[in-house]
N, C-alpha and C. Protein backbone atom coordinates (compact mmCIF):
# COMPACT_ATOMS: atom_id res chain seq x y z
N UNK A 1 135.60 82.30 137.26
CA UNK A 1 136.39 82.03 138.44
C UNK A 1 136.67 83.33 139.20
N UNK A 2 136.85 83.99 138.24
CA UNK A 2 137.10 85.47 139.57
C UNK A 2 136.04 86.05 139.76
N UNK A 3 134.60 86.28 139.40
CA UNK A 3 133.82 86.94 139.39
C UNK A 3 133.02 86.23 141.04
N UNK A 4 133.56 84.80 140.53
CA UNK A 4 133.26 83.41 142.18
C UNK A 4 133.99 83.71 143.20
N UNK A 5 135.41 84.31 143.21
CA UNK A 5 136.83 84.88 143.99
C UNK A 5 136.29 85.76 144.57
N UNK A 6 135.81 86.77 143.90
CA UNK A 6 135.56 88.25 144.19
C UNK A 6 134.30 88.12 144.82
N UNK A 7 133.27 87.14 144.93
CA UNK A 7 132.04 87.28 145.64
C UNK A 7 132.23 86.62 146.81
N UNK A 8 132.69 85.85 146.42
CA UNK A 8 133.24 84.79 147.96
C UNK A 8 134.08 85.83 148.82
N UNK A 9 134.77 86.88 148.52
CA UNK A 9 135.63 87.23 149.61
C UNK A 9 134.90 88.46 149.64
N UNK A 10 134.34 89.29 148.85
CA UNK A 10 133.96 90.88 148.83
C UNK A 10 132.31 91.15 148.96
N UNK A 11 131.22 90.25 148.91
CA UNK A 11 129.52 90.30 148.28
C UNK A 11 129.08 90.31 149.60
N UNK A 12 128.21 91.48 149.79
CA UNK A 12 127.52 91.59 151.20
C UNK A 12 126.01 91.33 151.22
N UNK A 13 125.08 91.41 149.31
CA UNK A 13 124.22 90.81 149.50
C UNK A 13 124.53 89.94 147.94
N UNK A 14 123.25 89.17 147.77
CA UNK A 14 123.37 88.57 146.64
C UNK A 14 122.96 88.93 145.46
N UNK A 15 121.96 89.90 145.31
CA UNK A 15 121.55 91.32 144.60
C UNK A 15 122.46 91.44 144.10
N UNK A 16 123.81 92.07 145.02
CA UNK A 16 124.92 92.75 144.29
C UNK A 16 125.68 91.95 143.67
N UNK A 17 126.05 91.23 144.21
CA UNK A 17 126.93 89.73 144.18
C UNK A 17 126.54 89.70 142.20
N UNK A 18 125.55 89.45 141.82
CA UNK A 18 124.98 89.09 141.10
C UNK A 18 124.77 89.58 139.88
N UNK A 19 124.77 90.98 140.27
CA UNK A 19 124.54 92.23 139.53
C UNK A 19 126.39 92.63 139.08
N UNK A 20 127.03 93.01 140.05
CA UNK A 20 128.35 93.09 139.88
C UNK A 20 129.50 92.14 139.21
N UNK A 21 128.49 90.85 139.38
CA UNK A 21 129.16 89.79 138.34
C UNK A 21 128.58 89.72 137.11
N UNK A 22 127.40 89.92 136.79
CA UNK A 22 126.74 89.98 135.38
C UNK A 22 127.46 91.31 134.60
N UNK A 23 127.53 92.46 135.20
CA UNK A 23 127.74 93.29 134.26
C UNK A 23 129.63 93.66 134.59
N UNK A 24 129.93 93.04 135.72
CA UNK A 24 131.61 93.09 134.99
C UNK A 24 132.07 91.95 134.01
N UNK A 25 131.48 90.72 133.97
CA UNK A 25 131.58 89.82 132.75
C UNK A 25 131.31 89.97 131.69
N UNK A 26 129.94 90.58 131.19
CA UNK A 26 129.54 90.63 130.89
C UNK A 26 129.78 91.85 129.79
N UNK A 27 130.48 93.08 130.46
CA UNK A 27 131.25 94.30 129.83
C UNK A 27 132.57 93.80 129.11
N UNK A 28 133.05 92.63 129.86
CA UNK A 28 134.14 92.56 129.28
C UNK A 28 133.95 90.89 128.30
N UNK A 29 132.97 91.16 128.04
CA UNK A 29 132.72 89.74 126.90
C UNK A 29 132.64 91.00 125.84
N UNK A 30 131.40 91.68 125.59
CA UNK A 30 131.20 92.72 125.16
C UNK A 30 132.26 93.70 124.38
N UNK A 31 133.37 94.21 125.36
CA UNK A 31 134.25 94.64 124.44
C UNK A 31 135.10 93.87 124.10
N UNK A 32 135.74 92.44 124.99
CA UNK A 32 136.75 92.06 123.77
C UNK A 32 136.02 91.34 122.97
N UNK A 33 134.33 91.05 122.44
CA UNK A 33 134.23 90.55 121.01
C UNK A 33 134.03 91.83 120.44
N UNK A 34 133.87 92.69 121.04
CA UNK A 34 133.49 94.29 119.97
C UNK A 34 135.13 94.45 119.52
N UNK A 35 136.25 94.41 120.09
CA UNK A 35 137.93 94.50 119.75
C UNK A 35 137.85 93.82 118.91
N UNK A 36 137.73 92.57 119.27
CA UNK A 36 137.98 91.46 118.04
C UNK A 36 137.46 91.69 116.98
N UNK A 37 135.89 92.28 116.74
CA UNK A 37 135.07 91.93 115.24
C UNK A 37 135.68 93.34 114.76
N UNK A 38 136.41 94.41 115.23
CA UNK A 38 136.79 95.37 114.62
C UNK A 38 138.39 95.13 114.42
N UNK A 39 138.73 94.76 114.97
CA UNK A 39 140.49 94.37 114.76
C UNK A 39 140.05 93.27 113.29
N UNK A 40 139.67 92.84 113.12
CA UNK A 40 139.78 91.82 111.71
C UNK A 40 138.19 92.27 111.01
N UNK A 41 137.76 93.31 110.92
CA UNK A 41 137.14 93.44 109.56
C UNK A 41 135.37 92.95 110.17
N UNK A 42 135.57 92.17 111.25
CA UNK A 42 134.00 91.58 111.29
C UNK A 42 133.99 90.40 110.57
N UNK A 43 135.14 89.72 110.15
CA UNK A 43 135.27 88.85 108.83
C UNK A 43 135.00 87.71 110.03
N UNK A 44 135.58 87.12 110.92
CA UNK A 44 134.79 85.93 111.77
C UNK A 44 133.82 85.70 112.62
N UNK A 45 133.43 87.31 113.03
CA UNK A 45 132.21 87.36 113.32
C UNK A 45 131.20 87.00 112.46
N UNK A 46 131.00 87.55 111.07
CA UNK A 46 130.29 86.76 110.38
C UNK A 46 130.07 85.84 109.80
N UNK A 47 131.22 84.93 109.62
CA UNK A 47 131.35 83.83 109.63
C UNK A 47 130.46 83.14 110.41
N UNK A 48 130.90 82.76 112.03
CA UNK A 48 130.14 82.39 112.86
C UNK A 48 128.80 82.98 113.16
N UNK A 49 128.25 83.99 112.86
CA UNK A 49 127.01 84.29 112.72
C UNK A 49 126.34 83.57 111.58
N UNK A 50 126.77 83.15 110.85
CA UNK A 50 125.80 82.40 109.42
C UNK A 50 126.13 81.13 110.31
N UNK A 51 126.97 80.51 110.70
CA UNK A 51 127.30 79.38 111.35
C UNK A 51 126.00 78.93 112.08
N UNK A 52 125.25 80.26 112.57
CA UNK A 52 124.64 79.90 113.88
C UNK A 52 122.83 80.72 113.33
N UNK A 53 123.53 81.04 112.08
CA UNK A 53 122.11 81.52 111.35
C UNK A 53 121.49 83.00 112.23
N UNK A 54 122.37 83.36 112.45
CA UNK A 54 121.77 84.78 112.97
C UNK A 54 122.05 85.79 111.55
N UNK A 55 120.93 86.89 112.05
CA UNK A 55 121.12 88.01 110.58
C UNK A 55 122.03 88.85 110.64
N UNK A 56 123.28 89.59 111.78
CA UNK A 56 124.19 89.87 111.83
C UNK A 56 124.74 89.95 112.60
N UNK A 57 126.10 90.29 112.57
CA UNK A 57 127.28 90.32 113.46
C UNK A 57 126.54 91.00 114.85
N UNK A 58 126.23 91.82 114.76
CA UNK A 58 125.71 92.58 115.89
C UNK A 58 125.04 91.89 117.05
N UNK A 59 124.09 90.99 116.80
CA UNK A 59 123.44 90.25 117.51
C UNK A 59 124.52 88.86 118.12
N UNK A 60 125.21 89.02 117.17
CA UNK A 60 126.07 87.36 117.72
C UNK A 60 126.82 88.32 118.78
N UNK A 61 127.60 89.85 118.31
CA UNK A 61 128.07 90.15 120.11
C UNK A 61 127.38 90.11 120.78
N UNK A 62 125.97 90.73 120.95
CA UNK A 62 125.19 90.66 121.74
C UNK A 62 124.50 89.74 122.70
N UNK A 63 124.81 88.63 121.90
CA UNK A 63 124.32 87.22 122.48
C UNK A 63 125.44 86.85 123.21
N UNK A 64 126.78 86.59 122.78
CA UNK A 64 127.72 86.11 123.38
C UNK A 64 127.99 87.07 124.60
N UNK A 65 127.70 88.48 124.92
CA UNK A 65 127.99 88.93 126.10
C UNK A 65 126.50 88.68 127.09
N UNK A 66 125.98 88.45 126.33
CA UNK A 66 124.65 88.23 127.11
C UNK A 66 124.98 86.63 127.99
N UNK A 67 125.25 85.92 127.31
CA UNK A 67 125.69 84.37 127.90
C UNK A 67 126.83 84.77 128.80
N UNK A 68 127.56 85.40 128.77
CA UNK A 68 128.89 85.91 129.43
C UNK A 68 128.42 86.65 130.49
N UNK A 69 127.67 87.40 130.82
CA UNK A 69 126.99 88.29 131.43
C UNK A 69 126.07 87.45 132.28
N UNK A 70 125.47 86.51 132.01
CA UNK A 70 124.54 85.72 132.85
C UNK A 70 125.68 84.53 133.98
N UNK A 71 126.17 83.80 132.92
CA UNK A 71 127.48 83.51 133.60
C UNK A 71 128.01 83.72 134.96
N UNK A 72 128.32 84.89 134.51
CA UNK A 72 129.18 85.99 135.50
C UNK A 72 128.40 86.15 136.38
N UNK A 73 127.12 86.26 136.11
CA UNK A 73 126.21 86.73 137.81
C UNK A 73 125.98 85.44 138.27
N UNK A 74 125.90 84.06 137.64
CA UNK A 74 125.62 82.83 138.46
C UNK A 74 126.79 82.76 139.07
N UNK A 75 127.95 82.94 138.59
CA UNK A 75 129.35 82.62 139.20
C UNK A 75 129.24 83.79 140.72
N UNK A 76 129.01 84.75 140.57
CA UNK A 76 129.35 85.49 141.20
C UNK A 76 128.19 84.97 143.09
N UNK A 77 127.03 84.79 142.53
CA UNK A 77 126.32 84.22 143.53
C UNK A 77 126.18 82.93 144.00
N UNK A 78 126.76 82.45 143.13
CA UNK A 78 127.14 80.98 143.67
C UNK A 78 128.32 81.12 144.86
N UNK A 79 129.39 82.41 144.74
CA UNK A 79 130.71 82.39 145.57
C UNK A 79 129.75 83.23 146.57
N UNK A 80 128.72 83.82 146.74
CA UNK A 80 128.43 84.52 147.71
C UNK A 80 127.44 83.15 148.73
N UNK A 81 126.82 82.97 147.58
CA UNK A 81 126.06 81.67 148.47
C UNK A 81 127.34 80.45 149.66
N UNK A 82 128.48 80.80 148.76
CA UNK A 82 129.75 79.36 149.43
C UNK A 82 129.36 79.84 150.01
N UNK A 83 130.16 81.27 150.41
CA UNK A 83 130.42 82.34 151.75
C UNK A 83 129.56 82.22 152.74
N UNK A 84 128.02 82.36 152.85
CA UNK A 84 126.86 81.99 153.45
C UNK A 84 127.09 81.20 154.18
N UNK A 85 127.42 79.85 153.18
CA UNK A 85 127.31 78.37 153.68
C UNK A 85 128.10 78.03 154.78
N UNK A 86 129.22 78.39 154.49
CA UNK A 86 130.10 78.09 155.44
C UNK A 86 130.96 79.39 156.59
N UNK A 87 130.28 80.15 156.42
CA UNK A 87 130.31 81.40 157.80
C UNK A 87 129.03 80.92 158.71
């Protein structure tokens, strides 16, 4: 929702729009699961990594900011596309 806020009112192309929403989501999926799996040991990160059959913790952050990160740039160009639409 804000990454959609922030493109809709601030994105001059969709490149950026896109780019600026993937990797500010995307940074911040990134460190708060990197906070989290170090604030408790990595103990539910790996949990949910066997959950999901990956070989370690590492890759499950990686994945989850990666989904977070893609996210973030559809959100972000989707609010640049509104903007388009209706200017």
């Amino acid at each position: 929702m804000v990454s959609f806020l922030a493109a809709l009112w601030l994105a001059r192309k969709a490149g950026s729009a896109f780019w600026a929403g993937f990797f500010g989501i995307g940074g911040g999926w990134l460190i708060g699961s990197g906070f989290y799996h170090l604030r408790n040991s990595g103990l539910l990160a790996a949990k949910v990594a066997t959950l999901f059959t990956l070989p370690n913790t590492t890759l499950l952050i990686l994945v989850t900011a990666l989904v977070g990160a893609i996210t973030g740039g559809l959100a972000s160009l989707s609010g640049f596309y509104m903007r388009k639409f209706f200017r």
